[in-house]
N, C-alpha and C. Protein backbone atom coordinates (compact mmCIF):
# COMPACT_ATOMS: atom_id res chain seq x y z
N UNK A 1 -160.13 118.75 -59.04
CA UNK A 1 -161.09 118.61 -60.10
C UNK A 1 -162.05 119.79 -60.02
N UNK A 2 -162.16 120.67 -61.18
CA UNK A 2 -163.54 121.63 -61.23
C UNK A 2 -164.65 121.29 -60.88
N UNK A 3 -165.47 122.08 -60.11
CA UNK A 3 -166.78 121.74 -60.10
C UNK A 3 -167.63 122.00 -61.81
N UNK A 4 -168.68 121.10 -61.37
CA UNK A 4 -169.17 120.80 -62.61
C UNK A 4 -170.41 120.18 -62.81
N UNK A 5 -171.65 121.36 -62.60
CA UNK A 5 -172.90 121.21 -62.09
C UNK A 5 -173.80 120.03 -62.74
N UNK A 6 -173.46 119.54 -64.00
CA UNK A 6 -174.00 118.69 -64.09
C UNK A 6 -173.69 117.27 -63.46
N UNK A 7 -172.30 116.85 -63.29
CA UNK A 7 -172.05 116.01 -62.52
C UNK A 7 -172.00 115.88 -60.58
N UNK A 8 -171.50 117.20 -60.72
CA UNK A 8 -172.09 117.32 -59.00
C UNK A 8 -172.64 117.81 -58.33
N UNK A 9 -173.98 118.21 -58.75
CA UNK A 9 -175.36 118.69 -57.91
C UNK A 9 -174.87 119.99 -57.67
N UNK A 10 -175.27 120.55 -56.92
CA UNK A 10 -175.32 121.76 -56.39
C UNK A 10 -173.86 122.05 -55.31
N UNK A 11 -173.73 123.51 -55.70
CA UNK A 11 -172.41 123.65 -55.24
C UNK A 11 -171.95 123.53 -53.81
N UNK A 12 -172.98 123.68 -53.08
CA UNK A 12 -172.69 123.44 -51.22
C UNK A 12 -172.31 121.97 -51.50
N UNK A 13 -172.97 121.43 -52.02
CA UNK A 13 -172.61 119.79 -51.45
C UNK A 13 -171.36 119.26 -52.47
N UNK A 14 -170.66 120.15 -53.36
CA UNK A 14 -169.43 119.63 -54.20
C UNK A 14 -168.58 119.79 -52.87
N UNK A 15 -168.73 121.69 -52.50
CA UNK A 15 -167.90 121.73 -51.10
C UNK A 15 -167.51 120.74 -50.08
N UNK A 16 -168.77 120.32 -50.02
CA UNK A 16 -168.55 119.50 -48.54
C UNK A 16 -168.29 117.79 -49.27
N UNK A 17 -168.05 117.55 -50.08
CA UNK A 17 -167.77 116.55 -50.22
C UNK A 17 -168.38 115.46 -50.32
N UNK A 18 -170.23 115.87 -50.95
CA UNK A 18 -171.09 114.84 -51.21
C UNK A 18 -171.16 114.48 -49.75
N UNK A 19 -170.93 115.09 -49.29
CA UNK A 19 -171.95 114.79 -47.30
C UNK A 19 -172.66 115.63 -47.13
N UNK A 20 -174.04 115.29 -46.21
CA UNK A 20 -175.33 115.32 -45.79
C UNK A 20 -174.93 117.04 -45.29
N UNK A 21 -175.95 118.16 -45.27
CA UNK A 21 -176.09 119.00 -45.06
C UNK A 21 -175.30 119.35 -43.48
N UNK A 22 -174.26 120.22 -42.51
CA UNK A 22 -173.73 120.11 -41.44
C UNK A 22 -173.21 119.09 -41.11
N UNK A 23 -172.36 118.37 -42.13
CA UNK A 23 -171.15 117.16 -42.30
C UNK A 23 -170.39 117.88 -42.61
N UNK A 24 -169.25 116.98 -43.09
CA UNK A 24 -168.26 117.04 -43.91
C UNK A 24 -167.55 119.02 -43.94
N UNK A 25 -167.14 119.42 -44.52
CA UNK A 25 -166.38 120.45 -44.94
C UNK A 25 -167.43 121.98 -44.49
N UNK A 26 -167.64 122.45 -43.74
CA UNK A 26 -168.76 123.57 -43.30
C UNK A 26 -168.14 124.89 -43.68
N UNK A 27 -168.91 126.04 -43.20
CA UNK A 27 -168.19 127.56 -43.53
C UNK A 27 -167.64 127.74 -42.54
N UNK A 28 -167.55 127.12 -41.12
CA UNK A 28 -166.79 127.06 -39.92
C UNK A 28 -165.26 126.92 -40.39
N UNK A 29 -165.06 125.92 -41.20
CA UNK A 29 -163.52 125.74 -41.93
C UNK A 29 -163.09 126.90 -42.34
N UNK A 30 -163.52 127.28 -43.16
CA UNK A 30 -162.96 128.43 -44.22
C UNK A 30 -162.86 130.11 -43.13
N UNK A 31 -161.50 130.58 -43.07
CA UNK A 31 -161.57 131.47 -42.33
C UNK A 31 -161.55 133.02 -43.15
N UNK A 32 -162.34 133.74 -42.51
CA UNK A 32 -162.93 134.82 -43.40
C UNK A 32 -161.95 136.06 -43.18
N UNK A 33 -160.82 136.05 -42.20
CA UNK A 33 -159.59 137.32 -42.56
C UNK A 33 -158.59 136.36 -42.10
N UNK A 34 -157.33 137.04 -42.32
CA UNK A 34 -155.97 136.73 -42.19
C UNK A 34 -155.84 135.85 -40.91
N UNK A 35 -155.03 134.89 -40.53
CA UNK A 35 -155.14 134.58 -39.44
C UNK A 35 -153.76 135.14 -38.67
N UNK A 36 -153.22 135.39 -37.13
CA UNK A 36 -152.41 135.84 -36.63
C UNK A 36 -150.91 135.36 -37.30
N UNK A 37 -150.81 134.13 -38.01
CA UNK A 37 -149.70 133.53 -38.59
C UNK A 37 -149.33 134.47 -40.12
N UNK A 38 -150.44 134.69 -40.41
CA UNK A 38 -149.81 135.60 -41.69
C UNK A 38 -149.88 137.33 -41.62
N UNK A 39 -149.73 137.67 -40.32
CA UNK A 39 -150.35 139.32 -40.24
C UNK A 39 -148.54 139.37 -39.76
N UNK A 40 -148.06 140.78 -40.29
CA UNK A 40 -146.92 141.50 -39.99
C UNK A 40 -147.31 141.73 -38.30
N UNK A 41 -145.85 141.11 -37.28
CA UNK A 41 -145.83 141.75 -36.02
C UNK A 41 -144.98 143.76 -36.03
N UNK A 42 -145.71 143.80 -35.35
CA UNK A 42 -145.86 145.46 -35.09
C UNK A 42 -144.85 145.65 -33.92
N UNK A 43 -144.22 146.28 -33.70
CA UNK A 43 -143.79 146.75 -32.31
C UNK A 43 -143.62 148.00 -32.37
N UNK A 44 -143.96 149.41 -31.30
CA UNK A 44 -143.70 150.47 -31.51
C UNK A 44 -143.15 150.63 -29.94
N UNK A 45 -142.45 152.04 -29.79
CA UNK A 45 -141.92 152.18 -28.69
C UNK A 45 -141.19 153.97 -28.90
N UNK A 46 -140.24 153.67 -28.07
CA UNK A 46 -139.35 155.17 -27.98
C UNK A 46 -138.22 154.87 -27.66
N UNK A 47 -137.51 155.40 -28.41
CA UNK A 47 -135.79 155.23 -28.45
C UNK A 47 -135.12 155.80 -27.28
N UNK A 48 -133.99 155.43 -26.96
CA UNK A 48 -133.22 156.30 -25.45
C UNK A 48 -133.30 157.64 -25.50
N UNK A 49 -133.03 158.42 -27.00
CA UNK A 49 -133.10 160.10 -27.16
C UNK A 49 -134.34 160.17 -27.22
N UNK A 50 -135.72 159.47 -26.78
CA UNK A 50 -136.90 160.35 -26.74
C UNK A 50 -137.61 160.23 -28.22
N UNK A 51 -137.28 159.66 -29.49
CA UNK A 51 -137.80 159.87 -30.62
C UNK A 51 -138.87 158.30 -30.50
N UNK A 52 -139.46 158.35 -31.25
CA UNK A 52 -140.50 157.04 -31.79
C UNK A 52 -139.58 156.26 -32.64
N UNK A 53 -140.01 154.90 -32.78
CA UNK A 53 -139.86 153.81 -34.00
C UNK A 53 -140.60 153.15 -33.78
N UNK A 54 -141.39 152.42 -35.37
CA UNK A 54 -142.11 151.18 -35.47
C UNK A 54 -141.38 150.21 -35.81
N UNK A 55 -141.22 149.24 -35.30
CA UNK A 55 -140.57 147.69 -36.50
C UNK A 55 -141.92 147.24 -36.49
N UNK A 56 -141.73 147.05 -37.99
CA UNK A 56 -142.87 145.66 -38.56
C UNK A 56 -142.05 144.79 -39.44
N UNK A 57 -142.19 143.22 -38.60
CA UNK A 57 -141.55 142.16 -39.06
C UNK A 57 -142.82 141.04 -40.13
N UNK A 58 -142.35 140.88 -41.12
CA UNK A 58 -143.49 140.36 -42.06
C UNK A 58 -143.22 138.88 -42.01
N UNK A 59 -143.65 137.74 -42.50
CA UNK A 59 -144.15 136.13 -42.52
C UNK A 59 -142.84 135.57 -42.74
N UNK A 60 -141.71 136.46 -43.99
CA UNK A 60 -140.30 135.72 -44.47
C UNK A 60 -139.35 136.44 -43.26
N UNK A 61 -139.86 137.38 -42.20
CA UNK A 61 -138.46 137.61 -41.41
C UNK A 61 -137.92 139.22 -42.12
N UNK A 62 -138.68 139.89 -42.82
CA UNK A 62 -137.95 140.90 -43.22
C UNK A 62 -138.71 142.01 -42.05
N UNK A 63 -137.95 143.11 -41.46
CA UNK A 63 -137.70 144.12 -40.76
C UNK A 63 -138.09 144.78 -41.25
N UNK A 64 -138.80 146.05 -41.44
CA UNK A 64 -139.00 147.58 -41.36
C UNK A 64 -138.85 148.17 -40.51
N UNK A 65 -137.82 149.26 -40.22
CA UNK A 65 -138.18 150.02 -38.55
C UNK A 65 -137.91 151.38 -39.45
N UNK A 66 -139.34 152.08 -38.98
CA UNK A 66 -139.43 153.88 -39.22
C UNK A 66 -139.00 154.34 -37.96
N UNK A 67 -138.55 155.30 -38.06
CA UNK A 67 -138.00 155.75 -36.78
C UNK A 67 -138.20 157.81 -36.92
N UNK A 68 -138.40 157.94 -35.95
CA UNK A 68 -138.51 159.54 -36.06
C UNK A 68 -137.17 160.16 -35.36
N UNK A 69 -136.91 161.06 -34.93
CA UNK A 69 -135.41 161.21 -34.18
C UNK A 69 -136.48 162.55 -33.28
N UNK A 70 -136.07 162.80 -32.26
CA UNK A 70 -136.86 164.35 -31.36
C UNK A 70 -136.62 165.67 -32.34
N UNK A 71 -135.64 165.50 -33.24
CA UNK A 71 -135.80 166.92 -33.86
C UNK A 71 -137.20 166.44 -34.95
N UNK A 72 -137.65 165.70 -35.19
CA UNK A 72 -138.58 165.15 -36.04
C UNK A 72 -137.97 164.62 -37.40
N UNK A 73 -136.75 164.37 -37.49
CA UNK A 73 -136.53 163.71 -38.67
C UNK A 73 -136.73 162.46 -38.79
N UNK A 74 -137.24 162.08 -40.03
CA UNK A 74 -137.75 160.94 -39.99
C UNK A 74 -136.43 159.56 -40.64
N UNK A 75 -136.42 158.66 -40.47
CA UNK A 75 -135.50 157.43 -41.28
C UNK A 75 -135.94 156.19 -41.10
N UNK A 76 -135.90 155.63 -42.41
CA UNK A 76 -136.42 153.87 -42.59
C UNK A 76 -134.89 152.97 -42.63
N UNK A 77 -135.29 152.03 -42.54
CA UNK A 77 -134.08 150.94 -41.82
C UNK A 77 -134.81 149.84 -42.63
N UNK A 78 -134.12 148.91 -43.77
CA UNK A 78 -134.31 147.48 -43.93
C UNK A 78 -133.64 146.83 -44.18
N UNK A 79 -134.14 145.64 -43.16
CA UNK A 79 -133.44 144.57 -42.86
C UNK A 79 -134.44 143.09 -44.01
N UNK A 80 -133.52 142.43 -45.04
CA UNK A 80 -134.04 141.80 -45.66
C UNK A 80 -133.21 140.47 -45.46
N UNK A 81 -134.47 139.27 -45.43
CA UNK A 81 -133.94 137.91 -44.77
C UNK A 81 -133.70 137.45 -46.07
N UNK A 82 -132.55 137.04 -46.74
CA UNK A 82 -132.11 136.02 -47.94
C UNK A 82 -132.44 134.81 -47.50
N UNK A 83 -132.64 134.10 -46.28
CA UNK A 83 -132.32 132.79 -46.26
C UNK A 83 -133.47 132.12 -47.05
């Protein structure tokens, strides 16, 4: 249901659910960046020939790996999850 100032007072207390000021629903709830469950895992490292790669795996399972090679050429790799 919309809030809707004439029927429910002021907007902190629509939030919290018509409970008393540090009841009900607080700004402690509401989280203010991404939490670790929705952030892409990172892994970086170095390949057996000495070159770099990053994989970054995102929330559905899809892969990115950049990879550099020692002569410095660079190549992307994706791996995309259908399931």
């Amino acid at each position: 249901m919309p809030y809707d100032p004439e029927v429910d007072g002021s907007y902190g207390s629509w939030l919290r659910g018509g409970a008393p000021l540090g009841q009900g629903r607080t700004t402690d709830v509401v989280v203010g960046e991404r939490t670790w469950v929705t952030r892409d895992e990172v892994v970086e490292g170095r390949t057996s020939e000495g070159g770099r790669y990053q994989r970054r795996r995102d929330q559905l399972g899809n892969d990115v790996i950049r990879e550099t090679t020692p002569q410095g050429r660079e190549r992307q790799h994706v791996r995309i999850n259908l399931r």
